[in-house]
C-alpha atoms as a PDB file:
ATOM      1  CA  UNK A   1      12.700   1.284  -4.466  1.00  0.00           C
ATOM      2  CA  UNK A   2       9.114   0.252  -4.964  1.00  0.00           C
ATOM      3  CA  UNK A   3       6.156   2.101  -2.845  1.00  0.00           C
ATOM      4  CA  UNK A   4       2.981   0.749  -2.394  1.00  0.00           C
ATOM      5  CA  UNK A   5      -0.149   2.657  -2.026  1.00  0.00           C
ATOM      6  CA  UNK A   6      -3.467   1.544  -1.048  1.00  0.00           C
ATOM      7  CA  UNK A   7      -5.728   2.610  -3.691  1.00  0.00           C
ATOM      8  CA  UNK A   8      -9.610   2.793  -4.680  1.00  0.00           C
ATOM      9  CA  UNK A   9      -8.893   2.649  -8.144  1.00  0.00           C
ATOM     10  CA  UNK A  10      -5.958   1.911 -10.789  1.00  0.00           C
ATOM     11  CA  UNK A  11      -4.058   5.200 -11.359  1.00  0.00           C
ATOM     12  CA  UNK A  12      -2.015   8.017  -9.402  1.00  0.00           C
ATOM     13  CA  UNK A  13      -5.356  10.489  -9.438  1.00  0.00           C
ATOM     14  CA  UNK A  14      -7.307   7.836  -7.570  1.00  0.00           C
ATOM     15  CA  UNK A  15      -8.049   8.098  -4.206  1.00  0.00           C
ATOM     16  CA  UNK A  16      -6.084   6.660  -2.165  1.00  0.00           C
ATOM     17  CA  UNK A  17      -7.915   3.622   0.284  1.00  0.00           C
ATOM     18  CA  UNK A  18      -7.271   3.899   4.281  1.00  0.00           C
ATOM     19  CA  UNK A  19      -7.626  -0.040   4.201  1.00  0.00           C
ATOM     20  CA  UNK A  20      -5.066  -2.419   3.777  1.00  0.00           C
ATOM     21  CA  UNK A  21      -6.260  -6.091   3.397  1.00  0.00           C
ATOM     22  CA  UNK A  22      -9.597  -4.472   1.770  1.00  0.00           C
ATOM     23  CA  UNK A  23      -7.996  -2.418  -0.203  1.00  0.00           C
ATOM     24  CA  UNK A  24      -9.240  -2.394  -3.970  1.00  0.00           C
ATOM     25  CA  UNK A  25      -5.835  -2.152  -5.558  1.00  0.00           C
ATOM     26  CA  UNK A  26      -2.310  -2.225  -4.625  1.00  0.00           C
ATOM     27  CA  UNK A  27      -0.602   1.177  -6.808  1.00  0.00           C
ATOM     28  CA  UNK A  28       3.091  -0.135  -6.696  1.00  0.00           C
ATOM     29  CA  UNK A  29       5.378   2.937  -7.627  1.00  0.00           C
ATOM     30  CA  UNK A  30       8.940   2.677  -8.875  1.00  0.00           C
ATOM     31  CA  UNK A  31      10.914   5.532  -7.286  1.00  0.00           C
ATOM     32  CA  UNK A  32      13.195   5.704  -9.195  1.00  0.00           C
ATOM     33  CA  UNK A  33      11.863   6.845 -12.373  1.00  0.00           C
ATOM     34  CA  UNK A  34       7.769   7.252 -11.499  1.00  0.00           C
ATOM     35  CA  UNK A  35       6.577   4.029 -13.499  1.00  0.00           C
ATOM     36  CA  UNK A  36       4.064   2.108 -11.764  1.00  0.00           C
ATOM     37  CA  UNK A  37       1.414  -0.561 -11.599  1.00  0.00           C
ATOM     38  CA  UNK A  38      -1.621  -0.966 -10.881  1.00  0.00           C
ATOM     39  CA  UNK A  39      -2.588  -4.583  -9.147  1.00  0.00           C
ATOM     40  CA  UNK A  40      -6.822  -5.214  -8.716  1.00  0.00           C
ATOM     41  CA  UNK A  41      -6.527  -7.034  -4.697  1.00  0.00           C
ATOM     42  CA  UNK A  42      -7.751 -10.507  -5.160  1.00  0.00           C
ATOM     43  CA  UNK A  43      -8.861 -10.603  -1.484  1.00  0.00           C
ATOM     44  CA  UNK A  44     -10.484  -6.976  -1.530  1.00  0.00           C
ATOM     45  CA  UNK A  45     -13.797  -8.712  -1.195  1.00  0.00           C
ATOM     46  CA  UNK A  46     -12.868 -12.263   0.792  1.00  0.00           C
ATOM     47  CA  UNK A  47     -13.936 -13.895   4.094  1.00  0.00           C
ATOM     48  CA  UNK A  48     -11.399 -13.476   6.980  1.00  0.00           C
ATOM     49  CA  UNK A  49      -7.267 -13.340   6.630  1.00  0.00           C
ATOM     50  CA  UNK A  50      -7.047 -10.963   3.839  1.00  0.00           C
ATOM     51  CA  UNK A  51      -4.439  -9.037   5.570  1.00  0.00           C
ATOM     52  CA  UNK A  52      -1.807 -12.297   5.327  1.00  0.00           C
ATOM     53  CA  UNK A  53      -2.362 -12.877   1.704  1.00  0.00           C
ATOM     54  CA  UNK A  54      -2.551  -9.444   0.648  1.00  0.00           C
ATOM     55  CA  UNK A  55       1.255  -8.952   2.201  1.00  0.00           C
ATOM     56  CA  UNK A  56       1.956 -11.880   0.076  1.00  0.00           C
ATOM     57  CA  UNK A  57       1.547  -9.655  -2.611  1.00  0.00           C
ATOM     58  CA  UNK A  58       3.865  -6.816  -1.894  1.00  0.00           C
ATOM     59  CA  UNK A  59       6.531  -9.420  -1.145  1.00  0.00           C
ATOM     60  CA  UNK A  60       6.092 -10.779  -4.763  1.00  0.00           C
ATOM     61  CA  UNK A  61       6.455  -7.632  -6.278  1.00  0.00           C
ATOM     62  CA  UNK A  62       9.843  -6.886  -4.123  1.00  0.00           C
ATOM     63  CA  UNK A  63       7.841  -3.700  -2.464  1.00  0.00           C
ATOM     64  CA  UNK A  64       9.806  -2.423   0.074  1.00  0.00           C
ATOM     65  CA  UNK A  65       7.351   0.514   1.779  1.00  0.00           C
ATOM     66  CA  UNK A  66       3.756   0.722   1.972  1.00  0.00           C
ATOM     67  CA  UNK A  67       1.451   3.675   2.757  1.00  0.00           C
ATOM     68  CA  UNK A  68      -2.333   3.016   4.024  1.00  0.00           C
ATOM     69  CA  UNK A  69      -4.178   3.863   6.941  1.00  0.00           C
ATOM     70  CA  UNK A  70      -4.970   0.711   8.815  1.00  0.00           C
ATOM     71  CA  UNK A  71      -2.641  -2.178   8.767  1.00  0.00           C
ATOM     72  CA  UNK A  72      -4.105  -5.352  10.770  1.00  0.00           C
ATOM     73  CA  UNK A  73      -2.334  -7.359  13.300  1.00  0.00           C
ATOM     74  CA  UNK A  74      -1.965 -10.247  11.587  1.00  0.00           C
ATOM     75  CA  UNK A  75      -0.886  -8.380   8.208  1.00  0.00           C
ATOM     76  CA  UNK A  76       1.681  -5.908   9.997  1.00  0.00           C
ATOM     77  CA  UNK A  77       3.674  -9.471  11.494  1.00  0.00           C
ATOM     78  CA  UNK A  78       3.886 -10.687   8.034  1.00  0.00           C
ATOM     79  CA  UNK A  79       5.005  -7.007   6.648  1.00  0.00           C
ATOM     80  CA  UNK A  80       7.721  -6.522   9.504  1.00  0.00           C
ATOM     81  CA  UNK A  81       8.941 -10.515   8.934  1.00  0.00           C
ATOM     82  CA  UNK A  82       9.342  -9.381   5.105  1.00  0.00           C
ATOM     83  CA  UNK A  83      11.233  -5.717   6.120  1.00  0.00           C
ATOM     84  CA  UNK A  84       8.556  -3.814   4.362  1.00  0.00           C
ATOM     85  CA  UNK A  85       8.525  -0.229   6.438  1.00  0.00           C
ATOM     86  CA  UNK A  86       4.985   1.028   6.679  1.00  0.00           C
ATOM     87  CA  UNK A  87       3.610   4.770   6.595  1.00  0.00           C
ATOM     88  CA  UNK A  88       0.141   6.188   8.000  1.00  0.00           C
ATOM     89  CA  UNK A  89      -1.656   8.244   5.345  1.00  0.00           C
ATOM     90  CA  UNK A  90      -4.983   9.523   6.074  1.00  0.00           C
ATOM     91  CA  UNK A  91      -7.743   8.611   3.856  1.00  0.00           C
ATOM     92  CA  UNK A  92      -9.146  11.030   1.310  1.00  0.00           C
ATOM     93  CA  UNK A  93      -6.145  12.598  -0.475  1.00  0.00           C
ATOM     94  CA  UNK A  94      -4.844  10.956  -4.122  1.00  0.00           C
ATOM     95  CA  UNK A  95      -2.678   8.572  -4.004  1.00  0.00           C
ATOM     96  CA  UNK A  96      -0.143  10.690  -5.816  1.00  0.00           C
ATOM     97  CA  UNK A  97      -0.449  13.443  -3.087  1.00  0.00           C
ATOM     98  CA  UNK A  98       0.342  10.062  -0.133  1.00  0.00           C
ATOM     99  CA  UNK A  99       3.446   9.459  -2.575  1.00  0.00           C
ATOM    100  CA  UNK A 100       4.659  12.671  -2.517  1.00  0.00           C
ATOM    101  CA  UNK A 101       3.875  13.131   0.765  1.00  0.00           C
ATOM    102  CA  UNK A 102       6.082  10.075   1.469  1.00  0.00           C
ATOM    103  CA  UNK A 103       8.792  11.829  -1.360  1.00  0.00           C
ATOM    104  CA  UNK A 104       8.613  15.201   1.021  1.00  0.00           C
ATOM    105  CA  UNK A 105       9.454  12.510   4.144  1.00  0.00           C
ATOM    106  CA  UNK A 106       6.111  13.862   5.790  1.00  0.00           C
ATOM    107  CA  UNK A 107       4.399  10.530   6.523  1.00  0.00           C
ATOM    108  CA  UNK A 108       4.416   9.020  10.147  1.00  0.00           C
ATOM    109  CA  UNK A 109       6.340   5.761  10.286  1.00  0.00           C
ATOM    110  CA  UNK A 110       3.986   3.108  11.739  1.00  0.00           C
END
């Protein structure tokens, strides 16, 4: 299954971003065997609906769970329309402490 985690920078030590639609990068994890990729957000730095086109994104790559902090309105109806669950992570930690946090089933479903 592929993960996404909102990320400040492009690898699993980076902290991870409380933002969705602003978020610098997308981390997409592989669960399945730990590969991932890092994808630089287009829209990180655009003018109004970033949240839309940035769930674009996760549909492309077949992602079927994200972890951020906050998800937007207009971003969560396209994520719930796609079947993409979504977890609250508080800002601050790594990204690879919000995935295993999410491994360890300790994130709140939002």
């Amino acid at each position: 299954m592929k993960i996404c985690i909102t990320a400040q920078g492009a690898t699993l030590d980076t902290t991870a971003e409380d933002r969705f639609g602003r978020a610098p990068y997308f981390i997409i994890v592989e669960s399945e065997n730990g590969s991932f990729e890092a994808i630089q957000n287009p829209y990180a730095d655009s003018g109004g609906g970033v949240g839309p086109k940035a769930a674009q994104i996760l549909i492309a790559h077949d992602v079927k769970a994200l972890i951020s902090g906050q998800v937007g309105g207009n971003a969560r109806e396209v994520l719930v329309a796609a079947g993409i669950a979504m977890y609250t992570y508080a800002a601050g930690g790594s990204v690879k402490d919000a995935l295993d946090q999410f491994t360890n089933n300790t994130l709140v479903r939002s």
